[in-house]
PDB file of N, CA and C in Angstrom:
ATOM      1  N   UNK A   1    -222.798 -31.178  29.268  1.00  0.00           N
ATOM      2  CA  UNK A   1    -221.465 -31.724  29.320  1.00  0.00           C
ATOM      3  C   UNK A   1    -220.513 -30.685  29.912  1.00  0.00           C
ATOM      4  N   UNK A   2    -219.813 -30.543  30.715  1.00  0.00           N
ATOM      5  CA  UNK A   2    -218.339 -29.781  31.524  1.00  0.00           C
ATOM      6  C   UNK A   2    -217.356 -30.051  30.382  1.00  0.00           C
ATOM      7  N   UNK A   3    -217.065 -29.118  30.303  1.00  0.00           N
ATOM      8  CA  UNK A   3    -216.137 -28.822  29.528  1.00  0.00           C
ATOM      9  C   UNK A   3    -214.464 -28.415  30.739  1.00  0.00           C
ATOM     10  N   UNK A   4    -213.298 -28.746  30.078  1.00  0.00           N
ATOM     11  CA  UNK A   4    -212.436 -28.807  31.034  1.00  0.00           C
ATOM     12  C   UNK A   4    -212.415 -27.535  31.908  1.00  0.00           C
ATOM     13  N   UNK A   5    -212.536 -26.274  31.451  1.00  0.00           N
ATOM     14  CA  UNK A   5    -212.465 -25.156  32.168  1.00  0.00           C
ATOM     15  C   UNK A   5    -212.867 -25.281  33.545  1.00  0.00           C
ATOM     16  N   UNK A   6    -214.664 -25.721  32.722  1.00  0.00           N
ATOM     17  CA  UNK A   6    -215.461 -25.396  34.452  1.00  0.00           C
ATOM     18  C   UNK A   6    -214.924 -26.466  35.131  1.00  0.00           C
ATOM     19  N   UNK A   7    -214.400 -27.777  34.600  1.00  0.00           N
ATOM     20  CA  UNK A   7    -213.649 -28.680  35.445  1.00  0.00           C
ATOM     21  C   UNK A   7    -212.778 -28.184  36.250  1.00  0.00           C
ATOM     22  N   UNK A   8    -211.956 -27.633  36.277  1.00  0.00           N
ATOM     23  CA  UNK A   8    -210.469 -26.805  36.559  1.00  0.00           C
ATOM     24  C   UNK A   8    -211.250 -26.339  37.940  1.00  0.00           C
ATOM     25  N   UNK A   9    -212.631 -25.129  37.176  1.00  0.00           N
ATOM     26  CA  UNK A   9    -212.709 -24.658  38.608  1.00  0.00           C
ATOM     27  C   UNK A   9    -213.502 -24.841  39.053  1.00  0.00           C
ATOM     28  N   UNK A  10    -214.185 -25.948  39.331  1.00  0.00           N
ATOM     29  CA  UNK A  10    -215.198 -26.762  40.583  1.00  0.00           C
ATOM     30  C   UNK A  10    -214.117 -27.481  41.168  1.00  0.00           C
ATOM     31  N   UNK A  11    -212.712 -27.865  40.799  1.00  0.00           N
ATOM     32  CA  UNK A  11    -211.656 -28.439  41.070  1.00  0.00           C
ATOM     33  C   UNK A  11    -210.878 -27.587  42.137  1.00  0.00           C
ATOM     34  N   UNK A  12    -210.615 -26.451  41.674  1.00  0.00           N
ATOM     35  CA  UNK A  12    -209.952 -25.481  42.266  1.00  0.00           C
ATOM     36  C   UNK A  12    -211.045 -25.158  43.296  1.00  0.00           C
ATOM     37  N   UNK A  13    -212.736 -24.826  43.255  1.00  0.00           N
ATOM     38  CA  UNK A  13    -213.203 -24.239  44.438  1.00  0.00           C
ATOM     39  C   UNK A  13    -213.741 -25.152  45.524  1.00  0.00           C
ATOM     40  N   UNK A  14    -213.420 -26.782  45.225  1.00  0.00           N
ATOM     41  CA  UNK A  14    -213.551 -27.445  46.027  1.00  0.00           C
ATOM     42  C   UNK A  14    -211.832 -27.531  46.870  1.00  0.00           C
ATOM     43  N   UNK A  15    -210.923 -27.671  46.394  1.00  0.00           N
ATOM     44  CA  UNK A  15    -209.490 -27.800  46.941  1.00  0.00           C
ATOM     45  C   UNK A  15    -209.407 -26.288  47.868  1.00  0.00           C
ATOM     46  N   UNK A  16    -209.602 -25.367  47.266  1.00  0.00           N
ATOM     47  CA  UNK A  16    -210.329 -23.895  48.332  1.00  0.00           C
ATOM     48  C   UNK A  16    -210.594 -24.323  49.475  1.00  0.00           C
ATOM     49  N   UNK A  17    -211.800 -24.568  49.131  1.00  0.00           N
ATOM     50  CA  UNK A  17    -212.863 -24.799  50.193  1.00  0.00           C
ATOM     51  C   UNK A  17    -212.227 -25.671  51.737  1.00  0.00           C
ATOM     52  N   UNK A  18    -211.974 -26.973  50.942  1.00  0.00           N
ATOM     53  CA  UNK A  18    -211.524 -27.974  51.809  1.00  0.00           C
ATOM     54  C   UNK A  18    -209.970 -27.120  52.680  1.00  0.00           C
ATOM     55  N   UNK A  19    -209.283 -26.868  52.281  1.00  0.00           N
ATOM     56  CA  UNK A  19    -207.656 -26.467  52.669  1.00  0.00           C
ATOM     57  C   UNK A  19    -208.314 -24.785  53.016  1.00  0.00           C
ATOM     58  N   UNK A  20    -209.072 -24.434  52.918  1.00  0.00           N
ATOM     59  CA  UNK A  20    -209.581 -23.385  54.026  1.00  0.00           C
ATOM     60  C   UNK A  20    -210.426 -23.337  55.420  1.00  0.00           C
ATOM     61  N   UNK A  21    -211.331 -24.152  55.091  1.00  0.00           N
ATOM     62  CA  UNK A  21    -211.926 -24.695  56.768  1.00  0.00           C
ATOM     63  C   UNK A  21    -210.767 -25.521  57.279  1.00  0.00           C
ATOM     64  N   UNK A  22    -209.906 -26.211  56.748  1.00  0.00           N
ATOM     65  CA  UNK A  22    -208.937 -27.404  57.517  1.00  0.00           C
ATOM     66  C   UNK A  22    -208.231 -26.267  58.378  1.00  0.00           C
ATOM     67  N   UNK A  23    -207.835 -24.844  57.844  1.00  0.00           N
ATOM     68  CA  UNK A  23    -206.639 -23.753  58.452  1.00  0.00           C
ATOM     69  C   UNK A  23    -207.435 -23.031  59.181  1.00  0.00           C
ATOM     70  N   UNK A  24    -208.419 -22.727  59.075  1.00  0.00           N
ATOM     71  CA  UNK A  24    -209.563 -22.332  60.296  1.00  0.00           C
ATOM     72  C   UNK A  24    -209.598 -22.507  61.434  1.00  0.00           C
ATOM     73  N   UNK A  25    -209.723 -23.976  61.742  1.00  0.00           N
ATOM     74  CA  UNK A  25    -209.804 -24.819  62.979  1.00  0.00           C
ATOM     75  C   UNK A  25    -208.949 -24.910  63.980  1.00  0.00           C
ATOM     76  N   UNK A  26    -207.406 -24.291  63.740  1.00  0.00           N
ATOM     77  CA  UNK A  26    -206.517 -24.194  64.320  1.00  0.00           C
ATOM     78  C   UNK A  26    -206.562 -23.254  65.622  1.00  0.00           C
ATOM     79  N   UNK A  27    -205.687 -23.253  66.602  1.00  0.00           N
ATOM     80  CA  UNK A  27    -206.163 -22.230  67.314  1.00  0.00           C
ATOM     81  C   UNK A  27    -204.959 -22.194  68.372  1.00  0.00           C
ATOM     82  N   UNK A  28    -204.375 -21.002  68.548  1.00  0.00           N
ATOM     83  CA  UNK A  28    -202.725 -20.462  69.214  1.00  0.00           C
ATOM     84  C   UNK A  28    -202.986 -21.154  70.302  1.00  0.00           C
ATOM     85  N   UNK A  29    -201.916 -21.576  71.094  1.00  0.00           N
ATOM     86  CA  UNK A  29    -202.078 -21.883  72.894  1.00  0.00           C
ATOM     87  C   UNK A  29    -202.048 -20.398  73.259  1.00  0.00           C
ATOM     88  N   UNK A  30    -202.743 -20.436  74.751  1.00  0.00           N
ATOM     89  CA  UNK A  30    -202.698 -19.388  75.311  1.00  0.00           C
ATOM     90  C   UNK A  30    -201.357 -18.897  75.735  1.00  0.00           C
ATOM     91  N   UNK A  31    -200.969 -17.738  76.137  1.00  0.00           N
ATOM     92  CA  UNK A  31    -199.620 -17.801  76.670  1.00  0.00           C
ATOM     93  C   UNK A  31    -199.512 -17.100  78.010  1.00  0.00           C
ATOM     94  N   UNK A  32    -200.611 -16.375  78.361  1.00  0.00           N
ATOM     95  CA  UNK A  32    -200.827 -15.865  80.117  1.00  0.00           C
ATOM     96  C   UNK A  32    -199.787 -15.353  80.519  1.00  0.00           C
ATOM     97  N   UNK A  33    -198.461 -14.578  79.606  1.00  0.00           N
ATOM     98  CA  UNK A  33    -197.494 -13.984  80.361  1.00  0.00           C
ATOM     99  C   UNK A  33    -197.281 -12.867  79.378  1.00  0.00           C
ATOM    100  N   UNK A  34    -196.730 -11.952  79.844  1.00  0.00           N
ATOM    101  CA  UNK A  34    -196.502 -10.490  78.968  1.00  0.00           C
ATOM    102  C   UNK A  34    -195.098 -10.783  78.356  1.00  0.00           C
ATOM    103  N   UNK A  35    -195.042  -9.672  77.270  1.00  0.00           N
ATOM    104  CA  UNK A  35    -193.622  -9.879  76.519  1.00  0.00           C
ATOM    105  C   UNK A  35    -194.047  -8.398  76.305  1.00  0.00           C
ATOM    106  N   UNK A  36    -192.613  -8.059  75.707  1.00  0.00           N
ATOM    107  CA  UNK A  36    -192.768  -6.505  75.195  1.00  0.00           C
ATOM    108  C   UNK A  36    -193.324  -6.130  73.836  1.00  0.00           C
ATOM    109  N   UNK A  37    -194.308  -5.276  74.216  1.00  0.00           N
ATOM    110  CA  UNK A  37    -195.205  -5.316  72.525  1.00  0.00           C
ATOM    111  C   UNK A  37    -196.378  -5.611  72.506  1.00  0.00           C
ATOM    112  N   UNK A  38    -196.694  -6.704  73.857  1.00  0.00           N
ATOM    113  CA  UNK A  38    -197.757  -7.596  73.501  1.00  0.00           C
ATOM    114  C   UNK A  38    -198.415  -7.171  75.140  1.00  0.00           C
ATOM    115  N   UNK A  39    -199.813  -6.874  75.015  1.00  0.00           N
ATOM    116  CA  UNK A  39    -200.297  -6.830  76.292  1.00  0.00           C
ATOM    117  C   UNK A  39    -201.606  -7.881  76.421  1.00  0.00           C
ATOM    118  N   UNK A  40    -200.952  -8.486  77.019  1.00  0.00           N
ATOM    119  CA  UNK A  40    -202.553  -9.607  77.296  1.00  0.00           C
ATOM    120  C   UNK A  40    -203.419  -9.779  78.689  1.00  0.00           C
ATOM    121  N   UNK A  41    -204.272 -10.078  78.607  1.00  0.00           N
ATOM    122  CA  UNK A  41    -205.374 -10.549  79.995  1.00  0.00           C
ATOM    123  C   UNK A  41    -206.489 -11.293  79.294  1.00  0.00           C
ATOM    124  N   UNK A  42    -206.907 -11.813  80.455  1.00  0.00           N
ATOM    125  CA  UNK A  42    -208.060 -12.809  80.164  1.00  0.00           C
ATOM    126  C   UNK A  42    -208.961 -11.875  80.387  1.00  0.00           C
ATOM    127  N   UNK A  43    -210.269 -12.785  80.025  1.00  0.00           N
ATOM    128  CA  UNK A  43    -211.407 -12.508  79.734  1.00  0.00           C
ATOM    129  C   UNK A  43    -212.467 -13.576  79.604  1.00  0.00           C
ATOM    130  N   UNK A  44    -212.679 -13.874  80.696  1.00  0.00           N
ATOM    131  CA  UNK A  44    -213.389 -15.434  81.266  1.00  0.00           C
ATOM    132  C   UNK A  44    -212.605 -16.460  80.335  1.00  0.00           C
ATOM    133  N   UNK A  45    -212.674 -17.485  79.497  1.00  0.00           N
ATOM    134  CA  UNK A  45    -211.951 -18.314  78.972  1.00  0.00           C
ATOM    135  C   UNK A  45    -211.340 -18.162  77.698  1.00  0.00           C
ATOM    136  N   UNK A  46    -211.115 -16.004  77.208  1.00  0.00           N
ATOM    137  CA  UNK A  46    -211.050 -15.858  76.502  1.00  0.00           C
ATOM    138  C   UNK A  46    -209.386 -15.143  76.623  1.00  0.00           C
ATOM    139  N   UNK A  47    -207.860 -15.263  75.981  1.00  0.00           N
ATOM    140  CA  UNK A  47    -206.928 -14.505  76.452  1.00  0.00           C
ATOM    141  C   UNK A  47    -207.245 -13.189  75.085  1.00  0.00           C
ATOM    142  N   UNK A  48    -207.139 -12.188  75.828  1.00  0.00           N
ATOM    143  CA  UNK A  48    -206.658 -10.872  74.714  1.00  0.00           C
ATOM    144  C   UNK A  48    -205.670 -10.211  74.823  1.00  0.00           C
ATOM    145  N   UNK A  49    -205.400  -9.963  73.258  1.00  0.00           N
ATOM    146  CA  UNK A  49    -203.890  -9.502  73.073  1.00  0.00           C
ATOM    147  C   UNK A  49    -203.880  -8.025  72.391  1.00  0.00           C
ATOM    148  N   UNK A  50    -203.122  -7.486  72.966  1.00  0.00           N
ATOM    149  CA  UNK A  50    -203.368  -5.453  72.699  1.00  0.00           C
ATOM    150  C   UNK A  50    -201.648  -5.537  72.034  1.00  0.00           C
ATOM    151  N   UNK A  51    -201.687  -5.511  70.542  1.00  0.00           N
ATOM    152  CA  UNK A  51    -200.376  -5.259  69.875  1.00  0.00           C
ATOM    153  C   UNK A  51    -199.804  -3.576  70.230  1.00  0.00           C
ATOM    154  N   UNK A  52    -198.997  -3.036  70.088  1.00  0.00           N
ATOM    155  CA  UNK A  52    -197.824  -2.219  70.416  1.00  0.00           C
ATOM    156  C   UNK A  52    -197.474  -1.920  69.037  1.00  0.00           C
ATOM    157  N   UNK A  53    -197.280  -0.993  68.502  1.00  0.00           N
ATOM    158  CA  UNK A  53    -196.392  -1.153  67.171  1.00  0.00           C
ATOM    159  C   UNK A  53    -195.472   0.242  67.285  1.00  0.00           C
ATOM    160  N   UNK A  54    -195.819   1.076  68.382  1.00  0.00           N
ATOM    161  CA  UNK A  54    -194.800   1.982  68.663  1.00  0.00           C
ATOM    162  C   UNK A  54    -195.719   3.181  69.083  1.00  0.00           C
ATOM    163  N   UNK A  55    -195.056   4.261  69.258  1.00  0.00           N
ATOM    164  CA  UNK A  55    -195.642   5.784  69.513  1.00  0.00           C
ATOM    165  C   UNK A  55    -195.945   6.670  68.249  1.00  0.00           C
ATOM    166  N   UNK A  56    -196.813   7.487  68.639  1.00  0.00           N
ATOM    167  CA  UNK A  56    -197.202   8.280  67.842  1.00  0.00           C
ATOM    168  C   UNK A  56    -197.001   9.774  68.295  1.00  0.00           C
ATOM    169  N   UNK A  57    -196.215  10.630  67.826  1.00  0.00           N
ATOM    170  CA  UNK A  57    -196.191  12.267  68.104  1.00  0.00           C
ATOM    171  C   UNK A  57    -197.162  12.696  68.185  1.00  0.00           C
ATOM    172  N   UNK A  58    -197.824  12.800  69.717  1.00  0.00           N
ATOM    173  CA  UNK A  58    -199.453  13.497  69.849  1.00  0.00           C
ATOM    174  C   UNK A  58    -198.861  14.774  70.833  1.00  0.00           C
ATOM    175  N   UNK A  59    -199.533  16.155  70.381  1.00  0.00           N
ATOM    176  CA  UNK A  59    -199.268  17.051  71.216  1.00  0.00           C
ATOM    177  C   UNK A  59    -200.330  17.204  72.534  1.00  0.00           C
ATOM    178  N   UNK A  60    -199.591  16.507  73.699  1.00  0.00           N
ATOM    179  CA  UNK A  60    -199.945  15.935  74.965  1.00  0.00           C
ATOM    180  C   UNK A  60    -201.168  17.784  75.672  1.00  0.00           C
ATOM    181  N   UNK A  61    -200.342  18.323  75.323  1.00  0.00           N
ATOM    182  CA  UNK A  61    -200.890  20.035  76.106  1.00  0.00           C
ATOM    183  C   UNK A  61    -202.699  19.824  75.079  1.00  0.00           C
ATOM    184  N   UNK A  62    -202.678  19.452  73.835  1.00  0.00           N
ATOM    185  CA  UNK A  62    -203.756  19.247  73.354  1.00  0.00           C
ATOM    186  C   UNK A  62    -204.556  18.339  72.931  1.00  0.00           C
ATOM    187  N   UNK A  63    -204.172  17.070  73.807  1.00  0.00           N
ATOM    188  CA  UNK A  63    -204.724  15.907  74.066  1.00  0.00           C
ATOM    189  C   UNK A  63    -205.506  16.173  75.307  1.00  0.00           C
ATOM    190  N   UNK A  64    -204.741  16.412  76.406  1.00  0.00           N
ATOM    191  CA  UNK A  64    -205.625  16.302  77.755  1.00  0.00           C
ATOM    192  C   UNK A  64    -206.252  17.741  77.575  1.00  0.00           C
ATOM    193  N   UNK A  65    -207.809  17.828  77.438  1.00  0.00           N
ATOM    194  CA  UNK A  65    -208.017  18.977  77.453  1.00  0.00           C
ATOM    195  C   UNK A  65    -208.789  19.376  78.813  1.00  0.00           C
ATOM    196  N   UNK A  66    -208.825  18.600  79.814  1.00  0.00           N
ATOM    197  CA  UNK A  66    -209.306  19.363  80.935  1.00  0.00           C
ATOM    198  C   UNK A  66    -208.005  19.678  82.083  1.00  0.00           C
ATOM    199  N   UNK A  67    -207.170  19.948  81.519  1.00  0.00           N
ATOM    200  CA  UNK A  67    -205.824  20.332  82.539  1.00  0.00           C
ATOM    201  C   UNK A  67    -204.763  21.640  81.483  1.00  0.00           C
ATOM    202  N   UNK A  68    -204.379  22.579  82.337  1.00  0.00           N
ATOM    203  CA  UNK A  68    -204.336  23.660  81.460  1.00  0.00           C
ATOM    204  C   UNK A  68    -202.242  23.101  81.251  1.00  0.00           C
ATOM    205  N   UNK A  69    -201.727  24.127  80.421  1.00  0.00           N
ATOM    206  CA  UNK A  69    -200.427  23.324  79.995  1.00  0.00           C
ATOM    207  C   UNK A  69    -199.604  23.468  80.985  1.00  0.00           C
ATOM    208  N   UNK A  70    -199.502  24.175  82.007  1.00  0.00           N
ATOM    209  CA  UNK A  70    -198.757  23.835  83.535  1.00  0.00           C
ATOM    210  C   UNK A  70    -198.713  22.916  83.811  1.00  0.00           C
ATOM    211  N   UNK A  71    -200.367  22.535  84.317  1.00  0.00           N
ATOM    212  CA  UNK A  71    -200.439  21.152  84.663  1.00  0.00           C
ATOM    213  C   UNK A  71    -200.058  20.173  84.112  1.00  0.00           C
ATOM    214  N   UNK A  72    -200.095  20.161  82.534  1.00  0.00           N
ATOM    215  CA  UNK A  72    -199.522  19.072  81.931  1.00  0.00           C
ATOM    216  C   UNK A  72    -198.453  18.519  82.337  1.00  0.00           C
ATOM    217  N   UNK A  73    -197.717  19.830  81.816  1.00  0.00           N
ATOM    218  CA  UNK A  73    -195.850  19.258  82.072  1.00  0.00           C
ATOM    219  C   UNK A  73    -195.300  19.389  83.488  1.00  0.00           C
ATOM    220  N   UNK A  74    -195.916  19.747  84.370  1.00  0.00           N
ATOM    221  CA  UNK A  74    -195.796  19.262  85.746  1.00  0.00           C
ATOM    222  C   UNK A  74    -196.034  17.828  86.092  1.00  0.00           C
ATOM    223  N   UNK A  75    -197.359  17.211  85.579  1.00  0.00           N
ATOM    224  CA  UNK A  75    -197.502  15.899  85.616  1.00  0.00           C
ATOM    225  C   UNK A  75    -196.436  15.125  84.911  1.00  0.00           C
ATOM    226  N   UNK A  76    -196.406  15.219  83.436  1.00  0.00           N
ATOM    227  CA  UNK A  76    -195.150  14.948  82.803  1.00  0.00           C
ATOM    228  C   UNK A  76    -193.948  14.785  83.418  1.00  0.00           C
ATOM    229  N   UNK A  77    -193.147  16.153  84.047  1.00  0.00           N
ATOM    230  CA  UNK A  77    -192.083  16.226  84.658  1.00  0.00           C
ATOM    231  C   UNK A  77    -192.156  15.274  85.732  1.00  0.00           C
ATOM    232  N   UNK A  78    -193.254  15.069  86.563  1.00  0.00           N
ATOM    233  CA  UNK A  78    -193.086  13.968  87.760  1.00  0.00           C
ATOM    234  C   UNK A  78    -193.442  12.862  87.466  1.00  0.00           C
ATOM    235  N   UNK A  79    -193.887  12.647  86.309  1.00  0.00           N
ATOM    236  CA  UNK A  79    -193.637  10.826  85.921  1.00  0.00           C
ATOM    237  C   UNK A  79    -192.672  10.330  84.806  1.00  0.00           C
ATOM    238  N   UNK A  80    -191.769  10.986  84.034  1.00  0.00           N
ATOM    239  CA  UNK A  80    -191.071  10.816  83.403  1.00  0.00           C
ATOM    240  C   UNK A  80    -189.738  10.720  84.116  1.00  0.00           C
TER     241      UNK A  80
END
């Protein structure tokens, strides 16, 4: 005999179940144009999206390590 409890939750893990595959199935339109933040391209019938969430303080002279720190901030200086 079920007693109300396990009623409750074969109740609850069927209402789960159902109202979780239903939100699954959904799926964004593509949007094929850039915005700021958001970098996208396709990928045969697939669009991908590269989020932005800002910069990070990386010390650039010891990031690039095959260019000595002249070179760095020379490059720096002519693209900034």
């Amino acid at each position: 005999m079920m007693t109300k409890t396990k009623l409750y939750a074969l109740a609850a893990t069927l209402m789960c179940t159902t109202f979780c595959s239903l939100s699954a199935s959904a799926s964004a339109p593509q949007q094929k144009s850039q915005a700021p933040g958001y970098y996208r391209l396709m990928l045969g019938k697939f669009e991908l999206t590269a989020l932005s969430d800002g910069t990070s303080p990386l010390p650039i002279d010891q990031l690039l390590t095959n260019l000595t720190s002249d070179q760095t901030a020379a490059d720096c200086t002519g693209t900034f």
